[in-house]
Protein backbone atom coordinates (compact mmCIF):
# COMPACT_ATOMS: atom_id res chain seq x y z
CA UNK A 1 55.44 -50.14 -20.83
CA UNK A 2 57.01 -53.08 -22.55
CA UNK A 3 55.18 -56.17 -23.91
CA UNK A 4 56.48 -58.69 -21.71
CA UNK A 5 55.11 -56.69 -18.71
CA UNK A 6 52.05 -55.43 -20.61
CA UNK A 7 50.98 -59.49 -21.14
CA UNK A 8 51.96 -60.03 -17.34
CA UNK A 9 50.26 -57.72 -15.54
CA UNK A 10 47.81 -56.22 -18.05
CA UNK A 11 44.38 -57.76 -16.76
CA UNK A 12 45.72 -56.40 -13.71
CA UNK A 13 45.90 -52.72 -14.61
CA UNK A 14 42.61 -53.66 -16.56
CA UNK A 15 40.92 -54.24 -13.40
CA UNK A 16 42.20 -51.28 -11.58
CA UNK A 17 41.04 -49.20 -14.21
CA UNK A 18 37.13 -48.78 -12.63
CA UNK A 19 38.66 -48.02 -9.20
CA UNK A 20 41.14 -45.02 -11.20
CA UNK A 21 37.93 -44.08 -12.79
CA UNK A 22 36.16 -43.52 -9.93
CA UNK A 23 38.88 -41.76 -8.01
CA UNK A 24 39.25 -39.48 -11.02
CA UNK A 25 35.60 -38.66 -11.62
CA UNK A 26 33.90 -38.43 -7.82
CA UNK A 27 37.33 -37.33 -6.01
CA UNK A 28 40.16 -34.75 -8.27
CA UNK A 29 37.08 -33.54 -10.74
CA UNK A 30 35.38 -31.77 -7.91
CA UNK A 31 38.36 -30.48 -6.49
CA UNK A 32 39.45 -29.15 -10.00
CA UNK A 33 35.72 -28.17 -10.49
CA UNK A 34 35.57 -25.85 -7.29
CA UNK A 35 39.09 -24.41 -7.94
CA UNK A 36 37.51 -23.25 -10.88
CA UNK A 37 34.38 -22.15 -9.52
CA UNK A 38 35.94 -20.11 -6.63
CA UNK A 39 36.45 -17.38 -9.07
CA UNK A 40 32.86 -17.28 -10.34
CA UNK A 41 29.40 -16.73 -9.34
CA UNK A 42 27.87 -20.38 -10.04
CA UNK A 43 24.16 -21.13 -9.26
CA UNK A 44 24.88 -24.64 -11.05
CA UNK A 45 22.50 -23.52 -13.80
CA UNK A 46 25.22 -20.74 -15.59
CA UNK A 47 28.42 -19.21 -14.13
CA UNK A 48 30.26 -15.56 -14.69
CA UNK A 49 33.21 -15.10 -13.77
CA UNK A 50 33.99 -12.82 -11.28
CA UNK A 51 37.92 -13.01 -9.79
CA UNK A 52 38.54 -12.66 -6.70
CA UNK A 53 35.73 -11.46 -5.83
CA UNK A 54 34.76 -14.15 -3.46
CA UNK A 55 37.51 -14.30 -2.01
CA UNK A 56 37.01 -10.34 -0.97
CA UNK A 57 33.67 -11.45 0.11
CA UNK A 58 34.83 -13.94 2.28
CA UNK A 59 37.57 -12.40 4.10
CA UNK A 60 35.32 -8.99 4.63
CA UNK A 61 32.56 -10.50 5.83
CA UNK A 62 32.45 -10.41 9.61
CA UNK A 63 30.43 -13.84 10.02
CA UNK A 64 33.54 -15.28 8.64
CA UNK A 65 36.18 -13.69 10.51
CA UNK A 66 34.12 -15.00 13.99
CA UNK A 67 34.03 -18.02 12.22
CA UNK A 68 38.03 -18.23 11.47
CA UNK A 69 38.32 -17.48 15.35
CA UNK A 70 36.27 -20.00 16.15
CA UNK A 71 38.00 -22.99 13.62
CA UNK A 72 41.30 -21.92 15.68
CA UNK A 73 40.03 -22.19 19.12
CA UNK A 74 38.37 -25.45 17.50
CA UNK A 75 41.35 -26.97 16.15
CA UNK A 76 43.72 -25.61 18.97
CA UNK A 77 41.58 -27.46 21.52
CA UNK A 78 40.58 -30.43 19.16
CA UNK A 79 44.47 -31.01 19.16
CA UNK A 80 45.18 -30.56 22.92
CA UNK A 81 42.33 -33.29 23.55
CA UNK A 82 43.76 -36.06 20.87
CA UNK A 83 47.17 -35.69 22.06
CA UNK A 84 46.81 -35.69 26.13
CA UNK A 85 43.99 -37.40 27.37
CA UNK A 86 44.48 -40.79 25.06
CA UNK A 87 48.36 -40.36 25.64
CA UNK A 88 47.24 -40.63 29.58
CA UNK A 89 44.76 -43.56 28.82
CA UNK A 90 47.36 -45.82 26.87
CA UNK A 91 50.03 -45.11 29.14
CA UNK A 92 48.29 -46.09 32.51
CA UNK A 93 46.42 -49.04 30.37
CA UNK A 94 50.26 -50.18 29.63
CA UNK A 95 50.86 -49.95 33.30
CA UNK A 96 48.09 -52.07 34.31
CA UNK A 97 49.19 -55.67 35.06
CA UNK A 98 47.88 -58.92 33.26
CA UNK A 99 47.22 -58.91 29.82
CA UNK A 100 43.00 -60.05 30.31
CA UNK A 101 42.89 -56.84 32.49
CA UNK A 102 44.29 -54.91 29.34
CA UNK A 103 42.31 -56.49 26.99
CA UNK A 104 39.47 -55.37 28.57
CA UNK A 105 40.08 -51.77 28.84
CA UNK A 106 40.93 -51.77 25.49
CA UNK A 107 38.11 -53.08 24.02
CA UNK A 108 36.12 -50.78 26.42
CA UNK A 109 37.85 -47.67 24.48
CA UNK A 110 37.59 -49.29 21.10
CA UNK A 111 34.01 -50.08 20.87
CA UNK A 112 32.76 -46.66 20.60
CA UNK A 113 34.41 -46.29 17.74
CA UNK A 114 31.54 -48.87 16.36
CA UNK A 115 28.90 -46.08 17.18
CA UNK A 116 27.77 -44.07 14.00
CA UNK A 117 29.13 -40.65 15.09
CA UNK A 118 25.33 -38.81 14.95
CA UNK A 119 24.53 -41.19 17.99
CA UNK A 120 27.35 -39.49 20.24
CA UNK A 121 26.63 -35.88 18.69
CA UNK A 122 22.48 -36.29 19.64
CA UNK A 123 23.36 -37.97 22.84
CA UNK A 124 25.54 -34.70 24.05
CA UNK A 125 22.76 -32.57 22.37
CA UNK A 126 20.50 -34.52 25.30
CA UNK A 127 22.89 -33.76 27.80
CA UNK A 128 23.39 -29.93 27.21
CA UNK A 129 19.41 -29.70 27.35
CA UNK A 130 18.41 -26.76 29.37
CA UNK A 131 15.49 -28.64 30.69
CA UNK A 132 15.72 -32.07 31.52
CA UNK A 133 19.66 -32.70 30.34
CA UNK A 134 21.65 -34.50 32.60
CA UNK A 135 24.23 -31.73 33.19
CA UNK A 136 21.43 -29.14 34.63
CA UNK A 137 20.24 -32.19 36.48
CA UNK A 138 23.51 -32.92 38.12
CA UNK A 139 24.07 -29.37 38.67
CA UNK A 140 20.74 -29.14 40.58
CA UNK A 141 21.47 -32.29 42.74
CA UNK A 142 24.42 -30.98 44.00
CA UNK A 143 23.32 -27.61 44.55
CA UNK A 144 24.43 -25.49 42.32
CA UNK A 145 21.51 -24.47 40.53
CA UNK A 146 23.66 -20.76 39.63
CA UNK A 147 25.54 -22.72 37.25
CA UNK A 148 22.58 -24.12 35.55
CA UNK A 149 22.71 -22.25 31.72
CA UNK A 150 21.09 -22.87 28.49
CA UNK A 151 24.61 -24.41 27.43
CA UNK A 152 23.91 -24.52 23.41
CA UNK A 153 21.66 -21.85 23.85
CA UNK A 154 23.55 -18.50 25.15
CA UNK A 155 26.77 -16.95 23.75
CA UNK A 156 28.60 -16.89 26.49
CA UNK A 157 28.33 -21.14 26.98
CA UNK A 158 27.32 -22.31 23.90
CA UNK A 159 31.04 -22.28 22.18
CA UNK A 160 32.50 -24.31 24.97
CA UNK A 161 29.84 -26.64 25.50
CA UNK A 162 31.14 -27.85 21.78
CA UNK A 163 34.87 -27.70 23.08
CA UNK A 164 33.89 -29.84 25.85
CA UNK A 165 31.59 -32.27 23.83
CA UNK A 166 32.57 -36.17 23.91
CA UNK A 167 34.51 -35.48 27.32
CA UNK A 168 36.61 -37.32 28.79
CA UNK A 169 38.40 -37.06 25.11
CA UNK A 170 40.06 -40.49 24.99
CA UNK A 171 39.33 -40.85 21.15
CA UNK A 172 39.75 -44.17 19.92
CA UNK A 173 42.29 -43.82 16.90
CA UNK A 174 44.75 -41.39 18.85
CA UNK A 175 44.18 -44.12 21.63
CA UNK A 176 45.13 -47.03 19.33
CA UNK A 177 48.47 -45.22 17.87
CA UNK A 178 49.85 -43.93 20.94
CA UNK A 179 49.09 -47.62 22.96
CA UNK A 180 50.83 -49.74 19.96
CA UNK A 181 53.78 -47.60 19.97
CA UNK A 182 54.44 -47.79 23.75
CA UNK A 183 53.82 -51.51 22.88
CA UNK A 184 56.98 -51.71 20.78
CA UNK A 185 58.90 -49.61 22.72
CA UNK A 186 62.34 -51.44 23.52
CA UNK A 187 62.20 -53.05 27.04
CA UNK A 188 65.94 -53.30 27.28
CA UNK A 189 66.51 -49.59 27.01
CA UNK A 190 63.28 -48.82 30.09
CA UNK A 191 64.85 -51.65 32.26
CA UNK A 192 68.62 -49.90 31.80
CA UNK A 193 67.13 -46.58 32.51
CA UNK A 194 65.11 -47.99 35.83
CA UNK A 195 68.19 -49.54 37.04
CA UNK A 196 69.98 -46.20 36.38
CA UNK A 197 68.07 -44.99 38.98
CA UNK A 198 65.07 -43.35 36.60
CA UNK A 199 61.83 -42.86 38.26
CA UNK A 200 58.62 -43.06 36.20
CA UNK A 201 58.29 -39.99 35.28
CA UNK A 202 61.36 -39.54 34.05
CA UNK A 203 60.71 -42.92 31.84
CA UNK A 204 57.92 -41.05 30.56
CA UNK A 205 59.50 -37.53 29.73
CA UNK A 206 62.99 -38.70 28.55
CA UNK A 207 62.22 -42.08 26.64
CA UNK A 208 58.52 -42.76 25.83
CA UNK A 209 57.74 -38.79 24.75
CA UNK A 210 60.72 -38.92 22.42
CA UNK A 211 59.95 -42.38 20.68
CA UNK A 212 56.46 -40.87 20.28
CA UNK A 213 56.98 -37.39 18.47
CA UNK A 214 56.31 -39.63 15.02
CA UNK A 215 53.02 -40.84 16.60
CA UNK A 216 52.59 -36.75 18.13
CA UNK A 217 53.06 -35.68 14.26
CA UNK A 218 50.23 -38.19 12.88
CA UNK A 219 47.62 -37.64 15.46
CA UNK A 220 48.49 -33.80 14.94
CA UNK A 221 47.55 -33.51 11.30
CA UNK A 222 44.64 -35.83 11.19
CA UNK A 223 43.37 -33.89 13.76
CA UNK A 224 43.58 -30.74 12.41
CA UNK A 225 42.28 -31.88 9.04
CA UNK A 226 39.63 -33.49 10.53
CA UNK A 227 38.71 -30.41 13.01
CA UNK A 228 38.94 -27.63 9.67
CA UNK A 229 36.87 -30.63 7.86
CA UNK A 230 34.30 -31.05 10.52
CA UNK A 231 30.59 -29.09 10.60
CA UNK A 232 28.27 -31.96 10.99
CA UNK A 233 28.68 -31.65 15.11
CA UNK A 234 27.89 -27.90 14.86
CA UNK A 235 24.94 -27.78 12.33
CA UNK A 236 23.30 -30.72 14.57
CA UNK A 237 23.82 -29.19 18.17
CA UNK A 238 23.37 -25.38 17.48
CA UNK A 239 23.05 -24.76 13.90
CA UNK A 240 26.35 -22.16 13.98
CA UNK A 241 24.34 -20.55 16.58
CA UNK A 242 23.29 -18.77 18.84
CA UNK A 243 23.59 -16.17 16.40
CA UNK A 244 27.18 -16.86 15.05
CA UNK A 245 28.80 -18.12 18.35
CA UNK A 246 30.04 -21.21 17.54
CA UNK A 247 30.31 -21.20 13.66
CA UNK A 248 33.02 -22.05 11.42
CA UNK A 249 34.50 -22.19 7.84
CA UNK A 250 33.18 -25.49 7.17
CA UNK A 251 29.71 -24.19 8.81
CA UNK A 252 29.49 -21.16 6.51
CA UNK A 253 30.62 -22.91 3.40
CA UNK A 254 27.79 -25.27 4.03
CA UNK A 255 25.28 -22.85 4.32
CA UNK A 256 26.04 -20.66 1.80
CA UNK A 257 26.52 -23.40 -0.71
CA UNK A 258 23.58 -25.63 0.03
CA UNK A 259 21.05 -22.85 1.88
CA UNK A 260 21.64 -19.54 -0.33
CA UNK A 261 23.18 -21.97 -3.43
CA UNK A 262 26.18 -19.11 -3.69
CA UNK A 263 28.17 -22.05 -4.84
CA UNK A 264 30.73 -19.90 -6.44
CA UNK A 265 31.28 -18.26 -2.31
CA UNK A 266 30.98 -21.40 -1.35
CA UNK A 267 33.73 -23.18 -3.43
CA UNK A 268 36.43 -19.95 -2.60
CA UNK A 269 35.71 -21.20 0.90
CA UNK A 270 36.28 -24.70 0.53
CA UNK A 271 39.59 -23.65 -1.65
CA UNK A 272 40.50 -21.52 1.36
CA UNK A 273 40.65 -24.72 3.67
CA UNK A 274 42.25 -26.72 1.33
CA UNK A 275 45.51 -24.47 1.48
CA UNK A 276 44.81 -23.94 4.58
CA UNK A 277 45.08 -27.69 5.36
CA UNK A 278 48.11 -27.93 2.42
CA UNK A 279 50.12 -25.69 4.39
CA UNK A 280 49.82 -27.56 7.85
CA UNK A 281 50.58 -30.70 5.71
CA UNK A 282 53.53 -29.63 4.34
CA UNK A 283 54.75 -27.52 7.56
CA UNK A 284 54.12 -30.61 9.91
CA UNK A 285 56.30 -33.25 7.18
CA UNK A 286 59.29 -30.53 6.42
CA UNK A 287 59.87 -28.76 9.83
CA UNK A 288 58.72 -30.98 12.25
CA UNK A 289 61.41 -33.84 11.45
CA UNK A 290 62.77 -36.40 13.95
CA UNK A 291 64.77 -38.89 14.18
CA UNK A 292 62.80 -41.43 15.42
């Protein structure tokens, strides 16, 4: 760097320098740290190193491979529900006419976004309870008490009940994208198109779904980072249970980190998502291209 910029913007860089610290120290060390660790056996006191030996353990140990099934259902799901139900939501929301009457729904999908996210993960916990959850209630009410389960509690329910948690779906950042993109859509081109004889759904299929593959692609990958990132709703509702029903990477990473402290196991399987993760990155930005 020259002088003349140095003196110019120097106190600048001066000031940033806490913020790179900080980044460097409490975000790429530990990254760096558990590549290195996911070839040891670490108990944070001494380490060995071992190869790939954790990496053996993980991918022949059978808790694991239920869990991998589970992360794809998980993520295949997670993905389905970020992409269709708030695509629905801002689309009919855009439909509606007057802009107070829009304002309102919006706000009504925005503000649980407010709620810290262990208040919507105990209040579904209360609503799968076997005993006096609303779901058995309803069930009851209406006469169907065949359908009435232990729905965190048995194997054949308790995966599910975490697919269907937070229904009806309409998350509120996938919401928020996918309404301010139909929001600058060009008028011009719907109005040619409707006078062209296009119906609505054929507004929807052959203009709005193209403009929105960009908004498809981000939704996408913060979804599935966020679904391979995510054990908090698991360990809360069932634990990974019952038995190993509804675990998943994150889950057993977790567990054996922090519960057995196999840190060294548990770094190879944080590693293991991070490629994992790196690979959908790159895949999504390089072969999903468009136009738009």
């Amino acid at each position: 760097m020259n002088t003349a910029r140095w003196k110019r913007y120097g106190l600048s860089y001066l000031f940033l320098l806490p913020s790179f610290l900080f980044i460097v120290v409490f975000l790429y060390y530990p990254v760096i740290l558990a590549f290195f660790h996911s070839f040891t056996d670490w108990n944070l006191v001494q380490s060995k190193w071992t190869g790939l030996r954790n990496f053996r353990t993980m991918f022949g140990d059978s808790s694991f491979r239920t869990g991998a099934v589970n992360q794809v259902i998980y993520t295949l799901t997670d993905v389905v529900k970020a992409i269709v139900f708030p695509l629905i939501a801002a689309e009919l929301i855009f439909l509606i006419g007057g802009p107070r009457i829009k304002y309102t729904f919006r706000t009504g999908f925005i503000l649980p976004m407010l709620l810290p996210g262990i208040v919507t993960i105990l209040l579904w916990q209360n609503i799968y309870d076997p005993n006096n959850g609303l779901l058995n209630q309803l069930l009851t009410l209406v006469g169907l008490e065949s359908w009435v389960h232990a729905w965190l509690g048995e194997d054949s329910t308790a995966l599910w009940a975490i697919v269907f948690y937070n229904f009806p779906f309409i998350a509120g950042l996938p919401f928020l994208i996918f309404y301010a993109a139909i929001g600058n859509m060009s008028q011009e081109q719907i109005e040619a198109a409707r006078i062209d004889g296009a119906n609505g759904w054929q507004v929807f299929t052959r203009i709005h779904l193209p403009f929105l593959v960009p908004q498809f692609k981000v939704v996408t990958i913060l979804t599935i980072i966020g679904s391979l990132q995510d054990f908090v709703k698991i360990m809360v509702m069932t634990g990974g249970g019952p038995g190993v029903a509804t675990t998943n990477p994150a889950m057993i990473m977790y567990n054996a980190a922090f519960g057995s402290s196999q840190y060294g196991y548990g770094s190879a399987i944080g590693v293991s998502l991070f490629l994992v993760i790196l690979a959908l990155t790159l895949f999504n930005m390089k072969f999903l291209k468009t136009d738009y």
